[in-house]
PDB file of N, CA and C in Angstrom:
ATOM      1  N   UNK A   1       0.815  -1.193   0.000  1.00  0.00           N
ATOM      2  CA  UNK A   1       0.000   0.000   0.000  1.00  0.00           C
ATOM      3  C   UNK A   1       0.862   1.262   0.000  1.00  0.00           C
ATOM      4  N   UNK A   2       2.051   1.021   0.666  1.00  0.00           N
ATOM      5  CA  UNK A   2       3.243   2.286   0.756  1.00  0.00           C
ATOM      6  C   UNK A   2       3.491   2.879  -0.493  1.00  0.00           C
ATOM      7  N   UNK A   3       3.875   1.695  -1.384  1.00  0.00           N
ATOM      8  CA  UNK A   3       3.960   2.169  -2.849  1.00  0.00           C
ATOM      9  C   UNK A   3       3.075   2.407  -3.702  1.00  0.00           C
ATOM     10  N   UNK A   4       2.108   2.125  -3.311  1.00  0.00           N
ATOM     11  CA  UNK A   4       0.498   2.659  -4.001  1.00  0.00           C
ATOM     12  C   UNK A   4      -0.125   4.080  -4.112  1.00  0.00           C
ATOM     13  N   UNK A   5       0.585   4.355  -2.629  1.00  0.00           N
ATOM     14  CA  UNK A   5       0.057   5.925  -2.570  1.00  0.00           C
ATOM     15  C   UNK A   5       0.629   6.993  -3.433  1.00  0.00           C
ATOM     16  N   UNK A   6       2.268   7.103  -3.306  1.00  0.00           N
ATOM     17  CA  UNK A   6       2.860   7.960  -4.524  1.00  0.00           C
ATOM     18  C   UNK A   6       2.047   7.951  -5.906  1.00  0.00           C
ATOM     19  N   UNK A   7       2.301   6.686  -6.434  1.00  0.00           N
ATOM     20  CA  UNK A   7       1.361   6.291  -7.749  1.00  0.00           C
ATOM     21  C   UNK A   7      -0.242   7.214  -7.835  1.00  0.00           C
ATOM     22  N   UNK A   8      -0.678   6.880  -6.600  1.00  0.00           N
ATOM     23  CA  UNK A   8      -1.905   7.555  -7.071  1.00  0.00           C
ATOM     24  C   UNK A   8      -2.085   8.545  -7.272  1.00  0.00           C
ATOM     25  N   UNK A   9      -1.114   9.571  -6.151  1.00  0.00           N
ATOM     26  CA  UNK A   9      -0.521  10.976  -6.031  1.00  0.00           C
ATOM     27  C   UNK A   9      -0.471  11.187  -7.989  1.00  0.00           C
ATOM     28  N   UNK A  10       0.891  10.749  -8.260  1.00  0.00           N
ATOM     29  CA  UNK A  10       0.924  11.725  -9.609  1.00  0.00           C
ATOM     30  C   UNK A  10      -0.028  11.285 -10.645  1.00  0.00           C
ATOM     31  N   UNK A  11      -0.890  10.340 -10.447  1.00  0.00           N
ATOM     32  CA  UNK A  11      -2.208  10.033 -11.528  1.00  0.00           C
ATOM     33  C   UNK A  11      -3.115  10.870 -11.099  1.00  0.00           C
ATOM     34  N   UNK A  12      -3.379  11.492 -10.244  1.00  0.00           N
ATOM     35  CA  UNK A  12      -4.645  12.391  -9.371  1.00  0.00           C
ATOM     36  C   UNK A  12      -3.816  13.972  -9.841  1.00  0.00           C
ATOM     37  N   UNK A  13      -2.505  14.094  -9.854  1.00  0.00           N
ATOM     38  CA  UNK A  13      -2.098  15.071 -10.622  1.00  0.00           C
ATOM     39  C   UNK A  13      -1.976  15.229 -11.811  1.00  0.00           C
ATOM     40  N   UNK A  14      -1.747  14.277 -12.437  1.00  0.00           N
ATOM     41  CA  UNK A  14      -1.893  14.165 -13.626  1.00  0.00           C
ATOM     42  C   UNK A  14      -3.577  14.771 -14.296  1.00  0.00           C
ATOM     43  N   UNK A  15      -4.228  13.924 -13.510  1.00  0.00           N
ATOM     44  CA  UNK A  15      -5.789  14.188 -14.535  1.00  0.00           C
ATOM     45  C   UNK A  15      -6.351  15.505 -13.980  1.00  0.00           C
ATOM     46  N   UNK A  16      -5.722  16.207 -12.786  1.00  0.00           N
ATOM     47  CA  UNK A  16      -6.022  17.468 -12.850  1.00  0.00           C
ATOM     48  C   UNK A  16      -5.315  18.426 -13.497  1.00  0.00           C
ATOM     49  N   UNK A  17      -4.337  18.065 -14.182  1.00  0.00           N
ATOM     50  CA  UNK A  17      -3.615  18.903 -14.920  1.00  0.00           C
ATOM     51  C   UNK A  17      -4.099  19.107 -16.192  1.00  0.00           C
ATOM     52  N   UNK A  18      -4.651  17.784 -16.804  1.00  0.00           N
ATOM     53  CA  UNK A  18      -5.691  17.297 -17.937  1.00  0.00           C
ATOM     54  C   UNK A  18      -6.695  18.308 -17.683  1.00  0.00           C
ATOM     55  N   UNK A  19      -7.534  18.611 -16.286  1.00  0.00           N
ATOM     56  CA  UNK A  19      -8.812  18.846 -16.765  1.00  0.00           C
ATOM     57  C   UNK A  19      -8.722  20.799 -17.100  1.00  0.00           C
ATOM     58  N   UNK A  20      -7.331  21.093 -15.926  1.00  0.00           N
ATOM     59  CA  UNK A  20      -6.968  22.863 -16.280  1.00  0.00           C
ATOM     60  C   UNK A  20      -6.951  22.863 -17.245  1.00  0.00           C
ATOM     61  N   UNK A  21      -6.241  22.237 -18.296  1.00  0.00           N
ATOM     62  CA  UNK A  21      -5.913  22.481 -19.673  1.00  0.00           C
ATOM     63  C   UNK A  21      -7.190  22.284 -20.212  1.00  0.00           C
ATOM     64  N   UNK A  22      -8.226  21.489 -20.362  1.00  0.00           N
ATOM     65  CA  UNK A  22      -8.915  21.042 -21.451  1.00  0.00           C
ATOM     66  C   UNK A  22      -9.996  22.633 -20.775  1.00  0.00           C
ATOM     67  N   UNK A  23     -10.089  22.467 -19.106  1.00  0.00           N
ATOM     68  CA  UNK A  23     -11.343  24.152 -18.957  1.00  0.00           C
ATOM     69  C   UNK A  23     -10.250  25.524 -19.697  1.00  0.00           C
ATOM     70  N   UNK A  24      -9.562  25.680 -19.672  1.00  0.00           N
ATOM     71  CA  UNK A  24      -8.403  26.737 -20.073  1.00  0.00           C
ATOM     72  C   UNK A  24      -8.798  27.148 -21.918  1.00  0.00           C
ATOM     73  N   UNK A  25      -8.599  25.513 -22.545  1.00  0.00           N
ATOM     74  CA  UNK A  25      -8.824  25.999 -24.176  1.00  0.00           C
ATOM     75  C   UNK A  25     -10.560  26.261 -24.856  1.00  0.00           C
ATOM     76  N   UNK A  26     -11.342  25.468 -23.314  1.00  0.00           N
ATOM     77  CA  UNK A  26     -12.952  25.633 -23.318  1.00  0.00           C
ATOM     78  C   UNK A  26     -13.014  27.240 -22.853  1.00  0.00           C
ATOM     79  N   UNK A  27     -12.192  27.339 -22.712  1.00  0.00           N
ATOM     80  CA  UNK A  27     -12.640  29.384 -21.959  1.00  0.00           C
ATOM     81  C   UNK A  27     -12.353  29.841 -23.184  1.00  0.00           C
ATOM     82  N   UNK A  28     -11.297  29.682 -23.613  1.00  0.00           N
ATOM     83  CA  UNK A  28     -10.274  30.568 -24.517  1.00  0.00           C
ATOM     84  C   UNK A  28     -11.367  30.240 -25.944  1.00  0.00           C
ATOM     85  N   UNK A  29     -11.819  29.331 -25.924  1.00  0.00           N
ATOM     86  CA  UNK A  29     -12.250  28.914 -27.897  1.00  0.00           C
ATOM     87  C   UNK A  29     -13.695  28.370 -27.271  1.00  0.00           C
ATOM     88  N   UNK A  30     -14.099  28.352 -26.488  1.00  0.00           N
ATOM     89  CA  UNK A  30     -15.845  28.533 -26.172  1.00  0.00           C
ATOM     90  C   UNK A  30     -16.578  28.822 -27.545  1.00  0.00           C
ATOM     91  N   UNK A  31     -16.497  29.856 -27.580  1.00  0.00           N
ATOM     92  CA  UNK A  31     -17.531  30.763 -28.589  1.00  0.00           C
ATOM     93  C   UNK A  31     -17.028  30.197 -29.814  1.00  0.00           C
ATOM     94  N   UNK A  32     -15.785  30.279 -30.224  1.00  0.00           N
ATOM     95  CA  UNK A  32     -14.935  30.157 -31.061  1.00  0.00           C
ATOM     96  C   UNK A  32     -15.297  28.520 -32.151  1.00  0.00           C
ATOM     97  N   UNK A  33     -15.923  27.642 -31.339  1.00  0.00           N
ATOM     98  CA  UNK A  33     -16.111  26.115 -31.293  1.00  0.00           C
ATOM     99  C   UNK A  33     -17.722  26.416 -31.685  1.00  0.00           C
ATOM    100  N   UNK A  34     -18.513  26.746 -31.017  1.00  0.00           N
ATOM    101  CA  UNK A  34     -19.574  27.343 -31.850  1.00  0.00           C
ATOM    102  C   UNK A  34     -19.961  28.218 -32.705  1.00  0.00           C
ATOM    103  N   UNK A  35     -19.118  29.215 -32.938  1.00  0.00           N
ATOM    104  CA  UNK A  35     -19.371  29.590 -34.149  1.00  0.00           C
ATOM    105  C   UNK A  35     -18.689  28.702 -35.311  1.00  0.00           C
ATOM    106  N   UNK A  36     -17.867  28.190 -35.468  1.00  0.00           N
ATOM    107  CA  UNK A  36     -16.911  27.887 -36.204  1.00  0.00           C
ATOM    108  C   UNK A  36     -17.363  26.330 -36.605  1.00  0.00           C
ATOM    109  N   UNK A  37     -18.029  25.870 -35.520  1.00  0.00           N
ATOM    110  CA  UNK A  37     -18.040  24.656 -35.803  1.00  0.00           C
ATOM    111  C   UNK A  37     -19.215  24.005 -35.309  1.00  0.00           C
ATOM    112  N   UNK A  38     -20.568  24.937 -35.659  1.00  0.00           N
ATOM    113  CA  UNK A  38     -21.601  24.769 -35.159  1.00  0.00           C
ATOM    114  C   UNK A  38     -22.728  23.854 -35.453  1.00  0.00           C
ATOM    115  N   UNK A  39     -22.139  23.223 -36.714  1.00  0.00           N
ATOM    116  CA  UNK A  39     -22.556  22.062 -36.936  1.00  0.00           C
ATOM    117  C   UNK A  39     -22.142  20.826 -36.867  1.00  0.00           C
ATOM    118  N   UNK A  40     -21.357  20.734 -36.031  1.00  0.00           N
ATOM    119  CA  UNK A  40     -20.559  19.146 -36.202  1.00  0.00           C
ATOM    120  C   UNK A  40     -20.692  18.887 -34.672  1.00  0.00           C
ATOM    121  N   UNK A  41     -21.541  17.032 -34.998  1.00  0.00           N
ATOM    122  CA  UNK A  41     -21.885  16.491 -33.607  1.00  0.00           C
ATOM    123  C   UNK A  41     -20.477  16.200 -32.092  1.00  0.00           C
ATOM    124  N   UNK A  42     -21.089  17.049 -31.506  1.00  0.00           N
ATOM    125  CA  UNK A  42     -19.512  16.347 -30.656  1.00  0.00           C
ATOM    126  C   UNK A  42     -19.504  14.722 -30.147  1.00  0.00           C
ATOM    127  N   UNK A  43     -18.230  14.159 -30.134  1.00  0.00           N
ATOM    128  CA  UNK A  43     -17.789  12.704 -30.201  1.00  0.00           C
ATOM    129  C   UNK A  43     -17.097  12.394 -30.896  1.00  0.00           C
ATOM    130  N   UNK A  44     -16.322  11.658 -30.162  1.00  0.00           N
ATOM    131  CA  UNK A  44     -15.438  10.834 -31.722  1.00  0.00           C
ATOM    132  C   UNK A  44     -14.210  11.613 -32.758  1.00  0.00           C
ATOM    133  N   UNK A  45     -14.223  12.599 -31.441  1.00  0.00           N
ATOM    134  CA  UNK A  45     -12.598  13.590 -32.073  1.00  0.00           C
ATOM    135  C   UNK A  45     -13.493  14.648 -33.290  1.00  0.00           C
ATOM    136  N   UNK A  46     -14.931  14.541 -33.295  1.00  0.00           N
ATOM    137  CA  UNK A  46     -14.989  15.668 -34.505  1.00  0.00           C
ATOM    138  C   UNK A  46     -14.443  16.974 -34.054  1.00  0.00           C
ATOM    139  N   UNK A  47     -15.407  17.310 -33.122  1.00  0.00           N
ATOM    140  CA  UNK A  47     -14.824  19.213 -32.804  1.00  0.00           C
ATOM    141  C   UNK A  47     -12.928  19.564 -32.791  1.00  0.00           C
ATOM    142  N   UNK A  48     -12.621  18.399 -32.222  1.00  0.00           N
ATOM    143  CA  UNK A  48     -11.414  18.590 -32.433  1.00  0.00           C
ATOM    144  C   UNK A  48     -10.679  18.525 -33.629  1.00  0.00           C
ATOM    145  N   UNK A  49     -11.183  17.861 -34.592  1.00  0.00           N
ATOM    146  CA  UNK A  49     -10.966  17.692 -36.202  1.00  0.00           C
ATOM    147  C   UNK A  49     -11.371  19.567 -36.023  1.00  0.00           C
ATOM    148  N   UNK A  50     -12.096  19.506 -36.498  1.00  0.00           N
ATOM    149  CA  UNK A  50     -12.891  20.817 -36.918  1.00  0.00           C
ATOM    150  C   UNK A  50     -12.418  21.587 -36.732  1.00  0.00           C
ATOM    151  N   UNK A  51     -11.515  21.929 -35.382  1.00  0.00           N
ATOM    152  CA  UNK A  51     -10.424  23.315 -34.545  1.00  0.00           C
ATOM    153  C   UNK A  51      -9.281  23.262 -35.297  1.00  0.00           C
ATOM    154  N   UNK A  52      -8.930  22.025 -35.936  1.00  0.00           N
ATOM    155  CA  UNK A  52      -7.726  21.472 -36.643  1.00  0.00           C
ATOM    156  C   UNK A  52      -7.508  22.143 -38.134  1.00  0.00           C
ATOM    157  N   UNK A  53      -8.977  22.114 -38.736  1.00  0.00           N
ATOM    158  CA  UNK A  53      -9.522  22.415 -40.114  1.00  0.00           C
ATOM    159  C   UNK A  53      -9.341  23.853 -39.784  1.00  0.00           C
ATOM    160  N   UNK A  54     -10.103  24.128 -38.984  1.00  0.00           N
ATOM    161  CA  UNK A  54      -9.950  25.908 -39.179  1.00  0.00           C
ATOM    162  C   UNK A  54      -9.144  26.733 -37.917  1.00  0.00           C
ATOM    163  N   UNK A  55      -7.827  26.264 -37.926  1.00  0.00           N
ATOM    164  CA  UNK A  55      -6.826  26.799 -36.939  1.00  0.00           C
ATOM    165  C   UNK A  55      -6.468  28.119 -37.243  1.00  0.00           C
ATOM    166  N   UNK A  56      -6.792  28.359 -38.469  1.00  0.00           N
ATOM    167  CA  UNK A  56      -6.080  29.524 -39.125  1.00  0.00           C
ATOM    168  C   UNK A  56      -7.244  30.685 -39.132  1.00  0.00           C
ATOM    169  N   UNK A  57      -8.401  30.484 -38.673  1.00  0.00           N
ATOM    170  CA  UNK A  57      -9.326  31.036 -38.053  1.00  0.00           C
ATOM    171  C   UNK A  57      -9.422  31.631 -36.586  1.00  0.00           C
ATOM    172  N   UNK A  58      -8.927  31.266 -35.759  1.00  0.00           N
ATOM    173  CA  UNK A  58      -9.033  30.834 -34.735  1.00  0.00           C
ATOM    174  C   UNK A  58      -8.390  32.199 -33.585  1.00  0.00           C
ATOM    175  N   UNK A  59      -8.539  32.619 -32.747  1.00  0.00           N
ATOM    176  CA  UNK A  59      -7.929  34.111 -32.521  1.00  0.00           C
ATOM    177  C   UNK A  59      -6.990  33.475 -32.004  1.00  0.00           C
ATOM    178  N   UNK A  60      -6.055  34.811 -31.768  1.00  0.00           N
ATOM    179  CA  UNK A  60      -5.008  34.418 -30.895  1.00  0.00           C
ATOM    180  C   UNK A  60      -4.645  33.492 -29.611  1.00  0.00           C
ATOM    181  N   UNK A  61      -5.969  33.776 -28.634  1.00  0.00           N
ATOM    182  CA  UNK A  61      -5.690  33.542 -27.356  1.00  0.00           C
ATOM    183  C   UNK A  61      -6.317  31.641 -27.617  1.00  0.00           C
ATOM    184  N   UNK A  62      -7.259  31.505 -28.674  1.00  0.00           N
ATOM    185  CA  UNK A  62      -7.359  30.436 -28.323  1.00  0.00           C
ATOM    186  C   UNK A  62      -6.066  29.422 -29.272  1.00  0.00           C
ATOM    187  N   UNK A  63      -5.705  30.140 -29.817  1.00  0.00           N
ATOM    188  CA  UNK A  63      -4.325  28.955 -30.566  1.00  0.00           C
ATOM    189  C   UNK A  63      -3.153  29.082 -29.505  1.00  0.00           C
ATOM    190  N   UNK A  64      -3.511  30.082 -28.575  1.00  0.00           N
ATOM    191  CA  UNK A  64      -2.686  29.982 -27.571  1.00  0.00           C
ATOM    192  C   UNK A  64      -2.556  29.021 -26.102  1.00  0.00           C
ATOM    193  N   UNK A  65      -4.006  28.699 -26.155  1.00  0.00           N
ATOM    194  CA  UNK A  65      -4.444  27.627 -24.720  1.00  0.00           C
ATOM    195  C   UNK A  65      -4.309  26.387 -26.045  1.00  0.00           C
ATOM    196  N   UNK A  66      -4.749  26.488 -27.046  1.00  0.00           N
ATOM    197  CA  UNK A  66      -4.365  24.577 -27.399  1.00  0.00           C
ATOM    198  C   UNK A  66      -2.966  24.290 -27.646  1.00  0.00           C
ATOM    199  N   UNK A  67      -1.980  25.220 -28.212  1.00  0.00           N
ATOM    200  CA  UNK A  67      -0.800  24.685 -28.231  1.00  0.00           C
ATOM    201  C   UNK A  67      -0.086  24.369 -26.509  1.00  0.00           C
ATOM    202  N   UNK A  68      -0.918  26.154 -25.609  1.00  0.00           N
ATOM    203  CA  UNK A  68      -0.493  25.434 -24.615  1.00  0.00           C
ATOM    204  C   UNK A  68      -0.812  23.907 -23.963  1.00  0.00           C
ATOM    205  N   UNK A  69      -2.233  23.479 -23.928  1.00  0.00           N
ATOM    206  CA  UNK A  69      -2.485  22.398 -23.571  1.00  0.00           C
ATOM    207  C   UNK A  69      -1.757  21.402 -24.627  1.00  0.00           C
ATOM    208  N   UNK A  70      -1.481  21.082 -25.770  1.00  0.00           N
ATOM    209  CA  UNK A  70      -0.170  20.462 -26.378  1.00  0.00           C
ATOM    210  C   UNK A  70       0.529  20.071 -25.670  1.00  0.00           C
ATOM    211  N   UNK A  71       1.582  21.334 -25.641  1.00  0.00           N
ATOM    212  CA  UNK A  71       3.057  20.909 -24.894  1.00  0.00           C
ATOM    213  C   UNK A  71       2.958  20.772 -23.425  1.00  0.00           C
ATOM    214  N   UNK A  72       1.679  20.731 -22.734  1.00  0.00           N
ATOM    215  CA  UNK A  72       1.598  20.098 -21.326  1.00  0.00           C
ATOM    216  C   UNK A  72       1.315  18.858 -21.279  1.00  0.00           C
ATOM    217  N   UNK A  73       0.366  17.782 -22.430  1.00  0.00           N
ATOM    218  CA  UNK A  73       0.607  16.756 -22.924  1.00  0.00           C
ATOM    219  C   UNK A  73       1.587  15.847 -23.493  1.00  0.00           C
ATOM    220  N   UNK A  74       2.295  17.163 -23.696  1.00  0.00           N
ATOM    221  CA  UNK A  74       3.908  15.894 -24.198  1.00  0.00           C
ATOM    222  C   UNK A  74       3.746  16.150 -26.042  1.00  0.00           C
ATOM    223  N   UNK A  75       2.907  17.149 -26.222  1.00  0.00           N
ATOM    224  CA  UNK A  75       2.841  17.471 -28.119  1.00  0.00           C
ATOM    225  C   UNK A  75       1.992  16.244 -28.582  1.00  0.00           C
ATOM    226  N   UNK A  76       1.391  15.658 -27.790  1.00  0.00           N
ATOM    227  CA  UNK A  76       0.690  14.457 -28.399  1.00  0.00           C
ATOM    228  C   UNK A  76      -0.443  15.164 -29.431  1.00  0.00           C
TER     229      UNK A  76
END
């Protein structure tokens, strides 16, 4: 159990680090995701396709929370 606890420690940090980032690029590209992409069902990686398709749309601040959330993922 000694060694169980660390483990859980940085997985419980981990997925809160996940969820700052994912509320961070939902603040930043909110609006941005509905206008832009107001027809495509969410699931299944579409909206995120869709942010992908029209990045070059996209204002500053929010190409700024997804690359940040990126490189807090590891660039995955």
């Amino acid at each position: 159990m000694r060694k169980l606890l660390p483990l859980l420690f940085i997985v419980g940090a981990i997925a809160t680090a996940q969820a700052q980032e994912t509320t961070a690029v939902r603040q930043a590209c909110g609006s941005e995701v509905r206008t832009l992409c107001a027809g495509i069902m969410p699931g299944g990686g579409r909206i995120k396709q869709c942010m992908i398709e029209k990045f070059d749309k996209l204002s500053d601040g929010c190409r700024s929370a997804i690359k940040d959330a990126k490189a807090q993922q590891g660039g995955k």
